[in-house]
N, C-alpha and C. Protein backbone atom coordinates (compact mmCIF):
# COMPACT_ATOMS: atom_id res chain seq x y z
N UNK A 1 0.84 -1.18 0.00
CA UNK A 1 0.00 0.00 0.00
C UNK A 1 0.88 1.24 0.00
N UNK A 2 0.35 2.10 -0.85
CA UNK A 2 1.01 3.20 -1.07
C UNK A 2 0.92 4.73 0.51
N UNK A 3 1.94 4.99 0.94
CA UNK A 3 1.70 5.71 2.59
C UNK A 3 0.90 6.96 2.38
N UNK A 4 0.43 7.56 3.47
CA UNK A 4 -0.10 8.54 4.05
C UNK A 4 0.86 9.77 3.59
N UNK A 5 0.68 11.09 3.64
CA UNK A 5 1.37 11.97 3.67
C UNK A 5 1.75 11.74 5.45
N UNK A 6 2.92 12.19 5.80
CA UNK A 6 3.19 12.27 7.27
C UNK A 6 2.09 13.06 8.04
N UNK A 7 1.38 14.09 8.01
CA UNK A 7 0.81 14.88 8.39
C UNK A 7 -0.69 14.23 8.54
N UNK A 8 -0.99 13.18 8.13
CA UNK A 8 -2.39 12.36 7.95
C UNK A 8 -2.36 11.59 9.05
N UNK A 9 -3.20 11.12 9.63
CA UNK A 9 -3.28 10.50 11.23
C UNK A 9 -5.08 9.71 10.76
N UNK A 10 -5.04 8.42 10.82
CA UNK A 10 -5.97 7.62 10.88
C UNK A 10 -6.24 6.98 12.40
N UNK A 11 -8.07 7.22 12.72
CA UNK A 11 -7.94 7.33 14.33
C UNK A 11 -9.89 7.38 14.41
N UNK A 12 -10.28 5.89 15.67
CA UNK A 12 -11.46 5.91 15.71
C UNK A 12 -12.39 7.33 16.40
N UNK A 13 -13.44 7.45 16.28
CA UNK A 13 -14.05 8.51 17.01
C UNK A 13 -15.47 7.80 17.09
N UNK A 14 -15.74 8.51 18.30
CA UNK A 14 -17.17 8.05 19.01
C UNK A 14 -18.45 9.04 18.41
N UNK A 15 -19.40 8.42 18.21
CA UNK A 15 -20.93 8.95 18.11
C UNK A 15 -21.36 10.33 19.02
N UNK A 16 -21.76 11.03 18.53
CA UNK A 16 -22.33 11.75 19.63
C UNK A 16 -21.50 13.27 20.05
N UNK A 17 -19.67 12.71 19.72
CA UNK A 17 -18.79 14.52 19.47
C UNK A 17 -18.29 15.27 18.71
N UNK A 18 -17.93 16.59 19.04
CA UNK A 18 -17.83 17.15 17.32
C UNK A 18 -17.37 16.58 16.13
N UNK A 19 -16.69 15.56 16.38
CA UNK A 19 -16.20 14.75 15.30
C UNK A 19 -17.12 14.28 14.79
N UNK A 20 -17.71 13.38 15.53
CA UNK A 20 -18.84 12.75 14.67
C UNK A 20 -20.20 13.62 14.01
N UNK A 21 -19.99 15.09 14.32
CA UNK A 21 -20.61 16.10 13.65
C UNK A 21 -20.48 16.26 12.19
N UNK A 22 -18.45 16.57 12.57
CA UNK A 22 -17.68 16.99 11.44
C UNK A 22 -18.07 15.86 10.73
N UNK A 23 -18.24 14.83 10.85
CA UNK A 23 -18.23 13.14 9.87
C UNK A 23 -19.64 13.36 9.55
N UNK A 24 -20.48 14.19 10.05
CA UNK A 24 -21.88 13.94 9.40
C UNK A 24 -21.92 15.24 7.96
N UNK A 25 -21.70 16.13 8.42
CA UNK A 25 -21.27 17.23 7.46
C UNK A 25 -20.30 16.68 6.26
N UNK A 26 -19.07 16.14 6.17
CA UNK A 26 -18.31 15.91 5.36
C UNK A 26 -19.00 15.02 4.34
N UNK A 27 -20.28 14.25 5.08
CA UNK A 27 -20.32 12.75 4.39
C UNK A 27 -21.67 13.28 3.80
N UNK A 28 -21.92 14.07 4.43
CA UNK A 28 -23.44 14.81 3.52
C UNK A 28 -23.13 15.85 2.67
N UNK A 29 -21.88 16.33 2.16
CA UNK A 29 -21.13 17.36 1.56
C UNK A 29 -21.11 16.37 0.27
N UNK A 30 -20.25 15.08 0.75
CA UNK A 30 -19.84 14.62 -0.56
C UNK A 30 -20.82 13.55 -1.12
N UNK A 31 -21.48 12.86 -0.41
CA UNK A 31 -22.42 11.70 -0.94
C UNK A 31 -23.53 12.12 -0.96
N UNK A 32 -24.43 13.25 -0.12
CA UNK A 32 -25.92 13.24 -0.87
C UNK A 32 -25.95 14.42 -1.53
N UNK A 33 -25.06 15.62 -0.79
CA UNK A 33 -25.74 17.10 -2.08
C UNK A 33 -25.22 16.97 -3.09
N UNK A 34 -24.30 16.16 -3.77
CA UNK A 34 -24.00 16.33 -5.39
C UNK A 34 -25.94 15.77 -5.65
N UNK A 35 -26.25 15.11 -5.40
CA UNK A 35 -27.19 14.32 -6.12
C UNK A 35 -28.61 15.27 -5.71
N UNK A 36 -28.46 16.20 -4.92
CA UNK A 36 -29.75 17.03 -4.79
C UNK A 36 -30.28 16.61 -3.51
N UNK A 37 -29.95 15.84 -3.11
CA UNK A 37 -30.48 14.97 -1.64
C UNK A 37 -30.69 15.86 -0.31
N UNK A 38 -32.06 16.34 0.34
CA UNK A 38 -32.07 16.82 1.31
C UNK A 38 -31.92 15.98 2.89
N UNK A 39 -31.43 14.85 2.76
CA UNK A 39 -31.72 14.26 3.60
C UNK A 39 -30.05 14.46 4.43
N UNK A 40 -29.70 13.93 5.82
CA UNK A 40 -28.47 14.27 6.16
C UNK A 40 -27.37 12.80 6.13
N UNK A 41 -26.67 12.41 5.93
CA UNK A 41 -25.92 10.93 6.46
C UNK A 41 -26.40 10.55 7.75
N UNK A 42 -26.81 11.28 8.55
CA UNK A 42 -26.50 10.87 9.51
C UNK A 42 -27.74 10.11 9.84
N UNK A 43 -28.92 10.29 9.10
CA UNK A 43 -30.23 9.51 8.79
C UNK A 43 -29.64 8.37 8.70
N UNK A 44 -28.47 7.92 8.37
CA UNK A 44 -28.41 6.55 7.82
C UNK A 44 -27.62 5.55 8.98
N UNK A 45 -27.29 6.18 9.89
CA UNK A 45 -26.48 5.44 10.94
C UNK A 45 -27.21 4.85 12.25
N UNK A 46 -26.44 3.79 12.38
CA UNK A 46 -27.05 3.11 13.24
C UNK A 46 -25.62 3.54 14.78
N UNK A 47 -25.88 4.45 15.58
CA UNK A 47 -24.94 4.76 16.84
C UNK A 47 -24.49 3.53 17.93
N UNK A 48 -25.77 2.73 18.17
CA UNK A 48 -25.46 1.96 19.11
C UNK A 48 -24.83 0.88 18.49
N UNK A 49 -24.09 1.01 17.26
CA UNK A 49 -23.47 -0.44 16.96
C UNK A 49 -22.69 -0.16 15.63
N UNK A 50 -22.48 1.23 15.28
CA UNK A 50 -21.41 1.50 14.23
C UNK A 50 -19.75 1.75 14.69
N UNK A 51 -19.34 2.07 13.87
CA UNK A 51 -17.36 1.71 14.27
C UNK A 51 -17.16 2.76 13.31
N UNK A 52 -17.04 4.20 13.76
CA UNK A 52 -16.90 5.02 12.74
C UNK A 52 -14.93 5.31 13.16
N UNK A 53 -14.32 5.92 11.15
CA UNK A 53 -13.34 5.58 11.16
C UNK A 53 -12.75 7.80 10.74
N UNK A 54 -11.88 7.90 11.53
CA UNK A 54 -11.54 8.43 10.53
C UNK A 54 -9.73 9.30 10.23
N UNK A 55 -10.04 10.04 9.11
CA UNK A 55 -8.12 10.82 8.75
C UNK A 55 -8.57 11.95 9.02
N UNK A 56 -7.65 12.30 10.04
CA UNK A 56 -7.30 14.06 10.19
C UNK A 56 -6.06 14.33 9.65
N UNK A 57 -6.16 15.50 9.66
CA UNK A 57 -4.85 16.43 9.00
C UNK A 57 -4.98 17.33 10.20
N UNK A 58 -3.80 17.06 11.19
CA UNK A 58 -4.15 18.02 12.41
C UNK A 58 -5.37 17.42 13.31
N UNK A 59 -6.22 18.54 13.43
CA UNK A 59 -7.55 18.06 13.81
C UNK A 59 -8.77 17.67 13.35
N UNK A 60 -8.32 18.37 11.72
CA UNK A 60 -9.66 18.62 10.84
C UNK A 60 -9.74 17.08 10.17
N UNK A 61 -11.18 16.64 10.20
CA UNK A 61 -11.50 15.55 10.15
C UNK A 61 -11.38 15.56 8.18
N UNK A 62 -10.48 14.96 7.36
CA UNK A 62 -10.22 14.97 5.80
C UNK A 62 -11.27 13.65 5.27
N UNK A 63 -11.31 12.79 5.85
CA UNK A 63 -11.82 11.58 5.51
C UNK A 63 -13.13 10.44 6.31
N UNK A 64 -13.52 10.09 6.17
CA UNK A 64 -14.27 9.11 7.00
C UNK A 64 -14.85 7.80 6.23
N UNK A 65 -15.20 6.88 7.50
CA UNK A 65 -15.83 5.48 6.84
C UNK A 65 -16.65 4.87 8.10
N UNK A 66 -17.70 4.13 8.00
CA UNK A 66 -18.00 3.52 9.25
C UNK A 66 -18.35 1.85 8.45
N UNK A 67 -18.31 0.96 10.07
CA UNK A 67 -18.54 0.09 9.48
C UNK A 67 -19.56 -0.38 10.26
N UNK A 68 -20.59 -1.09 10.55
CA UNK A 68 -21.70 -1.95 10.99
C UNK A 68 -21.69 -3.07 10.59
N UNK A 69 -21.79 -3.67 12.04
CA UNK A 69 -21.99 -4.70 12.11
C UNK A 69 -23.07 -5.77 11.66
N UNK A 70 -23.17 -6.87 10.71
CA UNK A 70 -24.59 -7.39 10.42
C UNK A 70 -24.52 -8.38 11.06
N UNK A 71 -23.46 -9.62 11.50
CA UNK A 71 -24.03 -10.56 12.10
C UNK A 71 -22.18 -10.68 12.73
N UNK A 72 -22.89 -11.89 13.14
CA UNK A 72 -20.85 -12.31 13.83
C UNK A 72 -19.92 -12.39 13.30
N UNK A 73 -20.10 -12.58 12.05
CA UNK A 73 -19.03 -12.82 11.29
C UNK A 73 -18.77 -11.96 10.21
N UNK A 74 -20.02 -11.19 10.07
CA UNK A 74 -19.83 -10.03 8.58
C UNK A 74 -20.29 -8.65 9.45
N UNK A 75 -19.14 -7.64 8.76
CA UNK A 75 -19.53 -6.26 8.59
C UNK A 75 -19.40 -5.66 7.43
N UNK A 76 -20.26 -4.54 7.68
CA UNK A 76 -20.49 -3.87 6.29
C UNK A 76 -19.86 -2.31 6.11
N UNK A 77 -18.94 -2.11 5.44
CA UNK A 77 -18.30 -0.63 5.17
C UNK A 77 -19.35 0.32 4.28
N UNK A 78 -19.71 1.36 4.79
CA UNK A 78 -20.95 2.49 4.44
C UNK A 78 -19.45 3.15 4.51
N UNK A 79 -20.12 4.23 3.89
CA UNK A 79 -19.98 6.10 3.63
C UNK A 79 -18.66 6.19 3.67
N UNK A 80 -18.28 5.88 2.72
CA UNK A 80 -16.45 6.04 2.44
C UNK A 80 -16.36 7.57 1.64
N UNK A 81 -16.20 8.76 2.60
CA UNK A 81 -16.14 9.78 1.84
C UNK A 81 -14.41 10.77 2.41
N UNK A 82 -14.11 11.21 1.32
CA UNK A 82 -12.76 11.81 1.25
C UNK A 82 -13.18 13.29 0.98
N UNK A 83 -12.31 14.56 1.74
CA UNK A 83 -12.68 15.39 1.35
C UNK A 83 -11.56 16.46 -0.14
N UNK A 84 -12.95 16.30 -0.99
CA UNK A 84 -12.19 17.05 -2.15
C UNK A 84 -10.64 17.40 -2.36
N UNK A 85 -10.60 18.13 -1.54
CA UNK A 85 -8.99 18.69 -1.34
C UNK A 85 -7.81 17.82 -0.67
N UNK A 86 -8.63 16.96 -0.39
CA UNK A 86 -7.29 15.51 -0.11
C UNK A 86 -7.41 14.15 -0.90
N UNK A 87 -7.91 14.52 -2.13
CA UNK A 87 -8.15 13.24 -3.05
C UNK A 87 -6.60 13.05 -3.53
N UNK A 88 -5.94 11.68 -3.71
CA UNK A 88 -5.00 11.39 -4.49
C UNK A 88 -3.97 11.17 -3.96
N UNK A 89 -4.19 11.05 -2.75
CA UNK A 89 -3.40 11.75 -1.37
C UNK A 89 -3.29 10.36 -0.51
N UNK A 90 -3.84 9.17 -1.17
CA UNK A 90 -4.16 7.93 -0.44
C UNK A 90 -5.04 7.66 0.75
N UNK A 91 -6.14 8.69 1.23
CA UNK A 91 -6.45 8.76 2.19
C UNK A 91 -7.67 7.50 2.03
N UNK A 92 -8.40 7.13 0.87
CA UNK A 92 -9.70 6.45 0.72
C UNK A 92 -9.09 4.80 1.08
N UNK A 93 -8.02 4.64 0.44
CA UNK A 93 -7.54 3.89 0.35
C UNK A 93 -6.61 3.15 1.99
N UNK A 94 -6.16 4.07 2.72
CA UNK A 94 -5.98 4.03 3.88
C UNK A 94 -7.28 3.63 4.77
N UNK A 95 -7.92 4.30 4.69
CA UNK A 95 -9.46 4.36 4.83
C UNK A 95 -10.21 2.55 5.39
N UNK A 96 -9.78 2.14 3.49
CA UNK A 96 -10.16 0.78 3.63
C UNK A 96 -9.47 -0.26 4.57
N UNK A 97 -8.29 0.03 4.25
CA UNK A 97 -7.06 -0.53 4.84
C UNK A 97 -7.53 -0.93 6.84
N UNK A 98 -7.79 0.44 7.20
CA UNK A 98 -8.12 0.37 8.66
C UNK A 98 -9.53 0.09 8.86
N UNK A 99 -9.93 -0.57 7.72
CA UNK A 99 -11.55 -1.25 8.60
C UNK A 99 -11.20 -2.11 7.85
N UNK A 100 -10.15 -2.75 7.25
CA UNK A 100 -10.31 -4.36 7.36
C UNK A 100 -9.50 -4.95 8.55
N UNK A 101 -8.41 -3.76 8.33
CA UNK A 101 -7.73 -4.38 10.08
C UNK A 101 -8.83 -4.56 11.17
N UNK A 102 -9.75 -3.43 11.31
CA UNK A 102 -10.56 -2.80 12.88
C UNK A 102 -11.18 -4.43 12.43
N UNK A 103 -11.87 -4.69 11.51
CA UNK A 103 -13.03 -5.51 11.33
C UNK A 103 -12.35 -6.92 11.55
N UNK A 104 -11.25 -7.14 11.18
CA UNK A 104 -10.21 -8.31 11.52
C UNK A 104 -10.12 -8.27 12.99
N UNK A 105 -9.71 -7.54 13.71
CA UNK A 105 -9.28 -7.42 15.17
C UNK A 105 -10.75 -7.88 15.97
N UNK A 106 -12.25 -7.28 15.58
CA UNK A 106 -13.42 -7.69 16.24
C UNK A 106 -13.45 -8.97 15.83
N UNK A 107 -12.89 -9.84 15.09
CA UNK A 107 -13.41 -11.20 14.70
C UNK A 107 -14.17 -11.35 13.26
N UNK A 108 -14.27 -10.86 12.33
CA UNK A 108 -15.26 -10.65 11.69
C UNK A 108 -14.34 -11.34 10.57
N UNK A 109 -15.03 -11.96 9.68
CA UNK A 109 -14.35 -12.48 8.77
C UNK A 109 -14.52 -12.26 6.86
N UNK A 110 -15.87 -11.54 6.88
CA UNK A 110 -16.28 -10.97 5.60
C UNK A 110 -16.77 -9.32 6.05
N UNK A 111 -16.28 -8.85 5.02
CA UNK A 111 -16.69 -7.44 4.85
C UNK A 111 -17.87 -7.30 3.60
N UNK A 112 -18.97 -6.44 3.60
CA UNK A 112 -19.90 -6.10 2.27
C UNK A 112 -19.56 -4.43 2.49
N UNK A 113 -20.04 -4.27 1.25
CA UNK A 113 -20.13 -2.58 1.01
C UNK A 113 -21.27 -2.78 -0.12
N UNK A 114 -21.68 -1.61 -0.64
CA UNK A 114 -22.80 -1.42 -1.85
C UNK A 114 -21.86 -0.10 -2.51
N UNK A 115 -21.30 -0.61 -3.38
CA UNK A 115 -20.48 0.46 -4.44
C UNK A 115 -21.22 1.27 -4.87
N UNK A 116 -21.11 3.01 -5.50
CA UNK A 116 -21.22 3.28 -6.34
C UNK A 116 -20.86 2.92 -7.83
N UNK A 117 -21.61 2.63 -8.75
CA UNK A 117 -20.98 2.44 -9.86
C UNK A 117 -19.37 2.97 -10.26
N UNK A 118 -19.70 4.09 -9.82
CA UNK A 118 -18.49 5.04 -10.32
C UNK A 118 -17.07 4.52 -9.48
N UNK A 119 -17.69 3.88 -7.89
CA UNK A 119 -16.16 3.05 -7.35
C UNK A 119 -15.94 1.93 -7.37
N UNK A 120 -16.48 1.07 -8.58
CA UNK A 120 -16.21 -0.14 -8.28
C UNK A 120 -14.67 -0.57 -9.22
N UNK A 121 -14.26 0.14 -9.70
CA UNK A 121 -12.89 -0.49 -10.19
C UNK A 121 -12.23 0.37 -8.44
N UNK A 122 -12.07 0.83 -7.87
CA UNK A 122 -11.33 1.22 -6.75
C UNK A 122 -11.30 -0.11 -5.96
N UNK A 123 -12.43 -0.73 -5.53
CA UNK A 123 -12.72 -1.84 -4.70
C UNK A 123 -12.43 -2.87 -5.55
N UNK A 124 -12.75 -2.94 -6.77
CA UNK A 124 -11.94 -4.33 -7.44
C UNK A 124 -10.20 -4.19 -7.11
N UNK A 125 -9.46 -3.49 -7.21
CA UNK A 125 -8.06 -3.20 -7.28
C UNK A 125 -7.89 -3.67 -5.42
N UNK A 126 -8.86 -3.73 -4.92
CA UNK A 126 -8.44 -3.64 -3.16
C UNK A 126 -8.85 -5.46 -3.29
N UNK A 127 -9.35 -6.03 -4.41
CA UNK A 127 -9.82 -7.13 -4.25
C UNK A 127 -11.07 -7.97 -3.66
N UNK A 128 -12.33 -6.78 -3.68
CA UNK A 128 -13.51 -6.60 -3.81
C UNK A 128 -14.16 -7.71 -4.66
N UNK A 129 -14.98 -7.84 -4.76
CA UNK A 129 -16.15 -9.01 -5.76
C UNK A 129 -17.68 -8.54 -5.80
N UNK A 130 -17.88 -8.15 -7.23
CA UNK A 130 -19.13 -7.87 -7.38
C UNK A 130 -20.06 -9.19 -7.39
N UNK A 131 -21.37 -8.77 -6.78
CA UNK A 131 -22.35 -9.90 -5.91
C UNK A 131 -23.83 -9.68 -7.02
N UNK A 132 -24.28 -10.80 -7.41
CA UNK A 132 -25.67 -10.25 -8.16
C UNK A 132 -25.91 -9.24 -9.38
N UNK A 133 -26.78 -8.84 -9.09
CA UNK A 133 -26.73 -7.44 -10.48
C UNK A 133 -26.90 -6.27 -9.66
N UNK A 134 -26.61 -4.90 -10.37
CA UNK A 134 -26.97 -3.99 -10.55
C UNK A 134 -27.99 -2.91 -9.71
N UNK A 135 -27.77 -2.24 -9.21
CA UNK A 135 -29.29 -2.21 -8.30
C UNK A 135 -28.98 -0.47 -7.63
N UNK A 136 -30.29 0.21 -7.40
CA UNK A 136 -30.48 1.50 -7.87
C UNK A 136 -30.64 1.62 -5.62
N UNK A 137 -29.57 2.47 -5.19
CA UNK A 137 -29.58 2.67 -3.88
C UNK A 137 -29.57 4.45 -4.27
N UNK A 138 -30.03 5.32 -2.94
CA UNK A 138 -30.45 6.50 -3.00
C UNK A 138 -30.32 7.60 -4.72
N UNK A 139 -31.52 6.29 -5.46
CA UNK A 139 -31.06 6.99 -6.91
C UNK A 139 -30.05 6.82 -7.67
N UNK A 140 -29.47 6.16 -7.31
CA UNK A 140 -28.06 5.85 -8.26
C UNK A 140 -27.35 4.36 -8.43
N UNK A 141 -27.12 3.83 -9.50
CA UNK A 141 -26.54 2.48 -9.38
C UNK A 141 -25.37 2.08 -8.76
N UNK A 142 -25.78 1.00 -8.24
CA UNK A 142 -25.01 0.49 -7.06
C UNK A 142 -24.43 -0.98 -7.68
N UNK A 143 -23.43 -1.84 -6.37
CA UNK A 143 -22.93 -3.50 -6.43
C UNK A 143 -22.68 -3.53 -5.44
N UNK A 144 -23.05 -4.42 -5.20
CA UNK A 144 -22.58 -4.93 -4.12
C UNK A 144 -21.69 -5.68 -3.54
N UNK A 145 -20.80 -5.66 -3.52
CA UNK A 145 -19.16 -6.26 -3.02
C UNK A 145 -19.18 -6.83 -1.78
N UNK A 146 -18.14 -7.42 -1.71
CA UNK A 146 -17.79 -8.69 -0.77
C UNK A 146 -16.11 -8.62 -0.66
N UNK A 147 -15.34 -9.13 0.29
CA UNK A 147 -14.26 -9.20 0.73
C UNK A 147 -13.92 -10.06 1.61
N UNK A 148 -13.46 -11.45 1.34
CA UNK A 148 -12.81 -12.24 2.56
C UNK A 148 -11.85 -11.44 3.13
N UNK A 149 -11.79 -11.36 4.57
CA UNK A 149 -11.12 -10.51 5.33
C UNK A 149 -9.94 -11.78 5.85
């Protein structure tokens, strides 16, 4: 895997403090208002049982990912969002990196995600597997991927 800039710091944060503010803002910046979406990310989280992930630069939260749990053995990686000005920078990719470790360390032995169309060669290259067909999540086509951990 290709490194971090030195200045990048990957690091869990809890539900409920400004961080997990900043992670609701960032992730509703980049995944629902391109698409017109009034709704917030944070509609979509489950608190009492998510593993949210994320990269600062300093303090400022650049990146995030959470993962949820579905059963004992599988979790699922949601809302992998990078912010604009740190794309290219390896941060998404780091990203993944520390929720297959986190998700390895709880025991878990498969990871799912639901791709955007537009990321599924990113997750094929991480060694991802598209599942079924095709399928339309908040308006937009999706896959659904898989990962022996």
């Amino acid at each position: 895997m290709n490194s971090l800039p030195e200045n990048i710091e990957i690091r869990n944060f809890e539900h409920g403090f400004d961080i997990y503010k900043e992670s609701v803002d960032l992730r509703t910046r980049i995944l629902l208002e391109p698409l017109g979406r009034e709704d917030a990310a944070s509609d979509y989280d489950f608190p009492e049982k998510d593993v949210y992930i994320g990269a600062f630069h300093g303090e400022k939260l650049v990146g995030t990912v959470i993962l949820t749990p579905l059963d004992k053995h599988t979790v699922k990686m949601r809302q992998l969002a990078v912010d604009p000005a740190y794309r290219g920078r390896y941060i998404g990719l780091t990203l993944v990196d520390a929720s297959e470790k986190a998700a390895r360390t709880k025991g878990f032995r498969l990871m799912t995600l639901h791709a955007r169309e537009s990321a599924v060669a990113f997750y094929e290259k991480l060694d991802y597997r598209c599942l079924g067909e095709r399928f339309l999540e908040i308006d937009i086509p999706h896959w659904e991927m898989e990962k022996e951990l």
